[in-house]
Protein backbone atom coordinates (compact mmCIF):
# COMPACT_ATOMS: atom_id res chain seq x y z
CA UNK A 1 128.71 -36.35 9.35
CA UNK A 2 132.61 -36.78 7.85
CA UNK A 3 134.50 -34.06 10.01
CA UNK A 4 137.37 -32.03 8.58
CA UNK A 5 140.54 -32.77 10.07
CA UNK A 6 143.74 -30.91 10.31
CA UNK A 7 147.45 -32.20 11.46
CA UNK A 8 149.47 -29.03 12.41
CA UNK A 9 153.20 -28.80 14.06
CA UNK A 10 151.83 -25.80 15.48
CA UNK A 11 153.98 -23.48 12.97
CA UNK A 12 152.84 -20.80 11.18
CA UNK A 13 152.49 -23.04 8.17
CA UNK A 14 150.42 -25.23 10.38
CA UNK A 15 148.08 -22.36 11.89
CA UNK A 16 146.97 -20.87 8.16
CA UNK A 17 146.52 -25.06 7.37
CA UNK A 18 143.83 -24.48 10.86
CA UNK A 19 142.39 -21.33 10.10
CA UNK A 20 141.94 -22.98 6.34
CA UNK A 21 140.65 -25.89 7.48
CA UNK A 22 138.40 -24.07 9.81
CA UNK A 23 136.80 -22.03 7.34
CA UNK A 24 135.92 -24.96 5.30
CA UNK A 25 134.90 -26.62 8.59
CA UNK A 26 132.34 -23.17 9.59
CA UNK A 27 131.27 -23.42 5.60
CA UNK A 28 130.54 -27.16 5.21
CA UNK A 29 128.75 -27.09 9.29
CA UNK A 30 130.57 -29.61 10.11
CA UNK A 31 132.85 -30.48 12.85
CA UNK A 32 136.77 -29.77 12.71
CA UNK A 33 139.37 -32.02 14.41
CA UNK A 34 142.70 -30.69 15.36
CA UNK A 35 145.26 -33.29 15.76
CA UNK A 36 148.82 -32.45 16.79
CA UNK A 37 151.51 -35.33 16.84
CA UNK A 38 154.30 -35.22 18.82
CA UNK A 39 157.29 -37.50 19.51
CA UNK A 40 157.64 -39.93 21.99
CA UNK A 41 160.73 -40.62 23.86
CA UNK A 42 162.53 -43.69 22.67
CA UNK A 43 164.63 -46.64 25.01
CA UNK A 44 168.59 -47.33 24.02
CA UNK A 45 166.72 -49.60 21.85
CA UNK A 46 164.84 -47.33 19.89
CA UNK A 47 161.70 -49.11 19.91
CA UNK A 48 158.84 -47.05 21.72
CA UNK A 49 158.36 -46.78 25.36
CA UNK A 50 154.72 -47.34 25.99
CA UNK A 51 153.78 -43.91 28.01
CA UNK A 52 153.05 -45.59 31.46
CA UNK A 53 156.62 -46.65 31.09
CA UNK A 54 158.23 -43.32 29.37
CA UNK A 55 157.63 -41.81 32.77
CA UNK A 56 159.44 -43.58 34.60
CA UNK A 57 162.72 -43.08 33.21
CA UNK A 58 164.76 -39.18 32.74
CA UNK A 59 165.30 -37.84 29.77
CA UNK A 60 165.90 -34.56 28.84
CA UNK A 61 162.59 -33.42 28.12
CA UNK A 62 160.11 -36.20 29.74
CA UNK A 63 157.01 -37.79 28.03
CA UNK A 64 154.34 -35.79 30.53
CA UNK A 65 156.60 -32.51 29.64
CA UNK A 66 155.94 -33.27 25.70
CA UNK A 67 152.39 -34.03 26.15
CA UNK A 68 152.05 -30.83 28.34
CA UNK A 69 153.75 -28.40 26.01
CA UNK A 70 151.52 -30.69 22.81
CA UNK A 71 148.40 -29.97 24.65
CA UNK A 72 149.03 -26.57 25.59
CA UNK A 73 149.92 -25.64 22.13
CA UNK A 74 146.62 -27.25 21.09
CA UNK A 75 144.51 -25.69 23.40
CA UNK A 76 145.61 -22.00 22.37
CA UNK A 77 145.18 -23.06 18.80
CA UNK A 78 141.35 -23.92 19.60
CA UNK A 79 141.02 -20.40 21.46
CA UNK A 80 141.95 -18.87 18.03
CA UNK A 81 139.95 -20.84 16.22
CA UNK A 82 136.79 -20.15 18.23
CA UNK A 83 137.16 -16.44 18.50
CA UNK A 84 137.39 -16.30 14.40
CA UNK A 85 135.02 -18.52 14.01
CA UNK A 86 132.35 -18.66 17.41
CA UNK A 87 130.27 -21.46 17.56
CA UNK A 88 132.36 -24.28 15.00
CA UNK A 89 132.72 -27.44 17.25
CA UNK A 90 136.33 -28.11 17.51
CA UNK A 91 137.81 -31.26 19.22
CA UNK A 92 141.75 -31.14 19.62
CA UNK A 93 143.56 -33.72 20.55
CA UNK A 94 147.50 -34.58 21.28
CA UNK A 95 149.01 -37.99 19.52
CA UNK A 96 152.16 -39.54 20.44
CA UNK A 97 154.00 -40.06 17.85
CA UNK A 98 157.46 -42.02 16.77
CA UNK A 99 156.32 -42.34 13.50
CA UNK A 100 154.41 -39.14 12.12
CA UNK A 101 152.91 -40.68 9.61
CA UNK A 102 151.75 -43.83 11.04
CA UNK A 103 150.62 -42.00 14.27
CA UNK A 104 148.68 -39.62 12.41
CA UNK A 105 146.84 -42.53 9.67
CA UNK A 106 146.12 -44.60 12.90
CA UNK A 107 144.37 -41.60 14.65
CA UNK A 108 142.81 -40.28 11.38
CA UNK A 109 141.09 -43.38 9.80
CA UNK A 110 138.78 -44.09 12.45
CA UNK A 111 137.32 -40.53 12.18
CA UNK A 112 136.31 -41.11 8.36
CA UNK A 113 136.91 -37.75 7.47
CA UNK A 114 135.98 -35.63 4.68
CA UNK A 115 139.91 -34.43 4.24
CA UNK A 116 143.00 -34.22 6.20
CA UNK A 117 144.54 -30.90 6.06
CA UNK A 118 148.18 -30.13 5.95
CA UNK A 119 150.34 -27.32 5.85
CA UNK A 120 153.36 -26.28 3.69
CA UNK A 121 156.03 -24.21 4.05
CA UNK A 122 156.86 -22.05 1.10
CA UNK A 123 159.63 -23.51 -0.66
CA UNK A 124 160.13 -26.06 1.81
CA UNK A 125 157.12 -28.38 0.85
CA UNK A 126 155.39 -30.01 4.45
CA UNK A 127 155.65 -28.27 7.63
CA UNK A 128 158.66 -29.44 9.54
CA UNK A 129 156.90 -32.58 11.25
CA UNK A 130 156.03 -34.17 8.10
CA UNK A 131 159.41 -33.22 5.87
CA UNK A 132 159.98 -36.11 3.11
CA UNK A 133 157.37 -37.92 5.53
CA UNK A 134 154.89 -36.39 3.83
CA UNK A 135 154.90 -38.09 0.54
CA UNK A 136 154.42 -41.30 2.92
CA UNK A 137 151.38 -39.79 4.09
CA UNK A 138 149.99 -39.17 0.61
CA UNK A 139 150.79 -42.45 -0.47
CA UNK A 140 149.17 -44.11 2.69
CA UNK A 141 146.01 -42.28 3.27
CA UNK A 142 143.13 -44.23 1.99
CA UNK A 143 141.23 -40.66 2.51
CA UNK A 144 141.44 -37.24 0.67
CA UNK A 145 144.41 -35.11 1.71
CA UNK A 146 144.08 -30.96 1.92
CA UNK A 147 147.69 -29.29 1.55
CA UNK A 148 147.46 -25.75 2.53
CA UNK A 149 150.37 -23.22 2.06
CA UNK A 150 151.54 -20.90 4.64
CA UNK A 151 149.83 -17.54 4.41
CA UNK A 152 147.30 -18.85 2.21
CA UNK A 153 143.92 -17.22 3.41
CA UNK A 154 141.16 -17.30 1.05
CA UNK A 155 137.77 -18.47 2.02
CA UNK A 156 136.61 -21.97 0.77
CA UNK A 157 136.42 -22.60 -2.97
CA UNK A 158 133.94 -22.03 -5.05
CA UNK A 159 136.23 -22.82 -8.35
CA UNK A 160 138.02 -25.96 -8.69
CA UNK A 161 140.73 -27.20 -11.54
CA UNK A 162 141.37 -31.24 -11.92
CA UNK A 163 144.41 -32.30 -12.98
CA UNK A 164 144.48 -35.16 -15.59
CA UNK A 165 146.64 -37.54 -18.01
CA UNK A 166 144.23 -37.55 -19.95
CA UNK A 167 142.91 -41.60 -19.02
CA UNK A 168 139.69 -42.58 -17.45
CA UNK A 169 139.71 -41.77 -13.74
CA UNK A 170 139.29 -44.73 -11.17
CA UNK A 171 135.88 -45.60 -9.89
CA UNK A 172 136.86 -44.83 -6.17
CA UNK A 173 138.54 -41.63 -7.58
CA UNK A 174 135.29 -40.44 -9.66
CA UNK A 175 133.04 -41.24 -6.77
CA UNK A 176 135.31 -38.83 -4.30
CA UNK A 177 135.49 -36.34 -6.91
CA UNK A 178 131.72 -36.19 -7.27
CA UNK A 179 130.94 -36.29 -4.11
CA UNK A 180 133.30 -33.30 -2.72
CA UNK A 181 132.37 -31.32 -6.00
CA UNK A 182 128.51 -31.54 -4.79
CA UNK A 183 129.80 -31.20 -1.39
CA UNK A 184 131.46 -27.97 -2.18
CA UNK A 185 129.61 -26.63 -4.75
CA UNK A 186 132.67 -26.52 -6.80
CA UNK A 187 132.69 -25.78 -10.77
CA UNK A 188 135.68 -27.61 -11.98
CA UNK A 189 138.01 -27.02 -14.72
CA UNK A 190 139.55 -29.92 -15.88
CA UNK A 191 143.28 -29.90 -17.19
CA UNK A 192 145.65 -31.25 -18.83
CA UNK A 193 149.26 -30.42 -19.62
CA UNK A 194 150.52 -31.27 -23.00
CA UNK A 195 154.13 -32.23 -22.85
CA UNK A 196 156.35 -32.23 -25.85
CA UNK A 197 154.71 -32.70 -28.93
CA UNK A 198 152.70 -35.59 -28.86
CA UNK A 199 148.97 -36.14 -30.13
CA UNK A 200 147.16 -34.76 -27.25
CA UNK A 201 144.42 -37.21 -25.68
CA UNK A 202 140.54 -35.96 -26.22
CA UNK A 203 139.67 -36.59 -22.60
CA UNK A 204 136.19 -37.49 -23.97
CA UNK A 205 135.96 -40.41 -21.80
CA UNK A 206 136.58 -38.03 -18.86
CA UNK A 207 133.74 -35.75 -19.78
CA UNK A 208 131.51 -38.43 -19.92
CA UNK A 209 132.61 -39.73 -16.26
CA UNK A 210 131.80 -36.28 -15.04
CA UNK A 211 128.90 -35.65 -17.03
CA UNK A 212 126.12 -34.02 -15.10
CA UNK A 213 129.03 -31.72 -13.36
CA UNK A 214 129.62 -27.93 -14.10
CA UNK A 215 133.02 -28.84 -15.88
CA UNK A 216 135.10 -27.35 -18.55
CA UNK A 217 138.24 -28.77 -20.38
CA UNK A 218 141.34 -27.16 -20.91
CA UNK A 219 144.75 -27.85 -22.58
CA UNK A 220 147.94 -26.34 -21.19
CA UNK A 221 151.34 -26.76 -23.50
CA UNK A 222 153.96 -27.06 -20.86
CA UNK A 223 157.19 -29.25 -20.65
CA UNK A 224 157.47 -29.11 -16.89
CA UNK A 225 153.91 -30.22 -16.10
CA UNK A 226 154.22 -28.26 -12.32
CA UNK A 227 154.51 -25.15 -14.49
CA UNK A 228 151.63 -26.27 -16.31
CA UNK A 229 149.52 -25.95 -13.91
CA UNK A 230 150.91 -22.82 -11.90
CA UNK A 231 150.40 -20.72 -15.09
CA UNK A 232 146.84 -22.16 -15.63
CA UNK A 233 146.11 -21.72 -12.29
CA UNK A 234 146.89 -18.20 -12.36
CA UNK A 235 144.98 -17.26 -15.33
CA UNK A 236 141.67 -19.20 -14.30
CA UNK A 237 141.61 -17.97 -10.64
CA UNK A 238 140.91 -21.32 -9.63
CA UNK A 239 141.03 -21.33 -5.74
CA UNK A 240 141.97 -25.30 -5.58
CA UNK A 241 143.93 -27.84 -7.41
CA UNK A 242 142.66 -31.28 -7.72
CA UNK A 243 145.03 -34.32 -8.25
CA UNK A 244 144.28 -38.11 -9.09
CA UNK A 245 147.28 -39.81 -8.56
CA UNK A 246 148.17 -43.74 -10.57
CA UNK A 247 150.00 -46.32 -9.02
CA UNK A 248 152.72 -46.41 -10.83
CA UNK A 249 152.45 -43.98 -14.07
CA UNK A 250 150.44 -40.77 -13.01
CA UNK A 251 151.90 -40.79 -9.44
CA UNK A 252 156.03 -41.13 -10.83
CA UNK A 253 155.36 -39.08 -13.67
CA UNK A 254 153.79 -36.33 -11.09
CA UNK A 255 155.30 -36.73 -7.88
CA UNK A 256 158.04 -39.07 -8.64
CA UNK A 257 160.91 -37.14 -11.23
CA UNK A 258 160.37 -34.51 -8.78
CA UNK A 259 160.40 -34.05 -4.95
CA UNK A 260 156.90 -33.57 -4.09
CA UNK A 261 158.06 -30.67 -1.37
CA UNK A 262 158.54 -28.76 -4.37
CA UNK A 263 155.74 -29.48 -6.48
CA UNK A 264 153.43 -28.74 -3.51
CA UNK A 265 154.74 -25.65 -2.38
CA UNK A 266 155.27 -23.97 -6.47
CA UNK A 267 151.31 -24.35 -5.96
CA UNK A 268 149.94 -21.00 -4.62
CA UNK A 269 146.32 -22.61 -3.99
CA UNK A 270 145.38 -25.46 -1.54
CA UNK A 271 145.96 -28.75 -3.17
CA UNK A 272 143.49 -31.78 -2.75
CA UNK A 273 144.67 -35.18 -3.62
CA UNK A 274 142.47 -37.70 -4.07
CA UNK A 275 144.13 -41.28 -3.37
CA UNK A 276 143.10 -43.93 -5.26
CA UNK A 277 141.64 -46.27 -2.46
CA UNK A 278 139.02 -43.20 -1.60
């Protein structure tokens, strides 16, 4: 069964992405991961010291010391998790990291997961660990990724809007999409923002994809297509975003003119984003 995994710096912004991703975990009966990267000390020549090594030599805060305070921090993180939520199988686990992003694919992949869940600061996009990293992440994963804001405590959704251009989604993309809607029980609202004043696209193609799914289309007019979305998000009550990023035209028109920090954390819902290699 396809756990739900969760990367937290062990912020607040991280510990509402656990509780989140908890919830869903308790909701779904499945199992939750709870990964916590944390940095390795580097040599004069800045490549990594394998750990066996890393010990051997002083620096100010040693390798064990960082894997101590990384495990410790995990282990009262499960002890909240289990007393909210008694019973959920939760297996933590400490990465060394020099590269957050890498470190975190390479441990994630293997576990197949349903979602990797991230936290956001508000205004300040990805918790401190991930920074700018973060769009790396998103660009990387070849597996859905959850961003949850800090604060953020609702239960798991029950009402879904998708984000579209308006084109045909990718097959990998529709298969996710279909299979986390079912998974989830989601009814999903599918729209699009109209920029300017161009001939909007009839998305019929797209209704057809998702034919046989509780979905409704919308049309937002909206020249900043982040506001788009905020203000339809607020009116529908939707309690999660859905995003299908393009290589190169959905992805820079989305996440490209602006810094995705921003974009994620303007969004007062989780946000799922569905790569295309899903």
């Amino acid at each position: 069964m396809e756990p739900i995994v969760v990367a937290t710096d062990l912020s607040p912004a991280g510990d509402s992405a656990v509780q989140y991703a908890a919830g869903l975990a308790q909701s779904l009966q499945r199992p939750l991961h709870l990964l916590h990267a944390f940095m390795v000390p580097t040599g004069i020549s800045e490549l990594p010291l394998q750990p066996e090594v890393a010990t051997l030599h002083t620096y100010p805060v040693s390798y064990d010391a960082l894997r101590a305070e990384a495990e410790e921090g995990l282990r009262l993180s499960v002890t909240r998790v289990q007393q909210a939520y008694p019973g959920l199988t939760v297996v933590p686990q400490a990465v060394p990291a020099v590269g957050v992003s890498n470190s975190l694919l390479d441990a994630v992949e293997p576990l197949k997961p349903l979602c990797l869940v991230l936290g956001t600061h508000p205004r300040h996009g990805f918790t401190e660990t991930f920074d700018s990293r973060g769009l790396d992440l998103l660009r990387m994963a070849s597996f859905p990724l959850l961003t949850v804001p800090q604060g953020y405590s609702g239960a798991a959704p029950t009402q879904a809007a998708l984000a579209v251009d308006g084109r045909s989604i990718a097959p990998a993309q529709l298969a996710t999409v279909r299979r986390l809607a079912t998974t989830l029980g989601l009814q999903l609202d599918i729209v699009h923002v109209q920029t300017g004043d161009g001939e909007h696209p009839s998305c019929q193609e797209l209704l057809q994809q998702l034919s046989g799914l509780p979905v409704h289309l919308h049309t937002v007019r909206n020249d900043d297509v982040t506001e788009g979305l905020h203000s339809f998000l607020q009116q529908s009550g939707a309690q999660l975003l859905l995003q299908l990023p393009h290589h190169h035209n959905f992805w820079e028109r989305l996440f490209g003119k602006q810094h995705t920090a921003d974009i994620v954390s303007e969004i007062n819902v989780p946000v799922l984003v569905i790569p295309e290699g899903t």
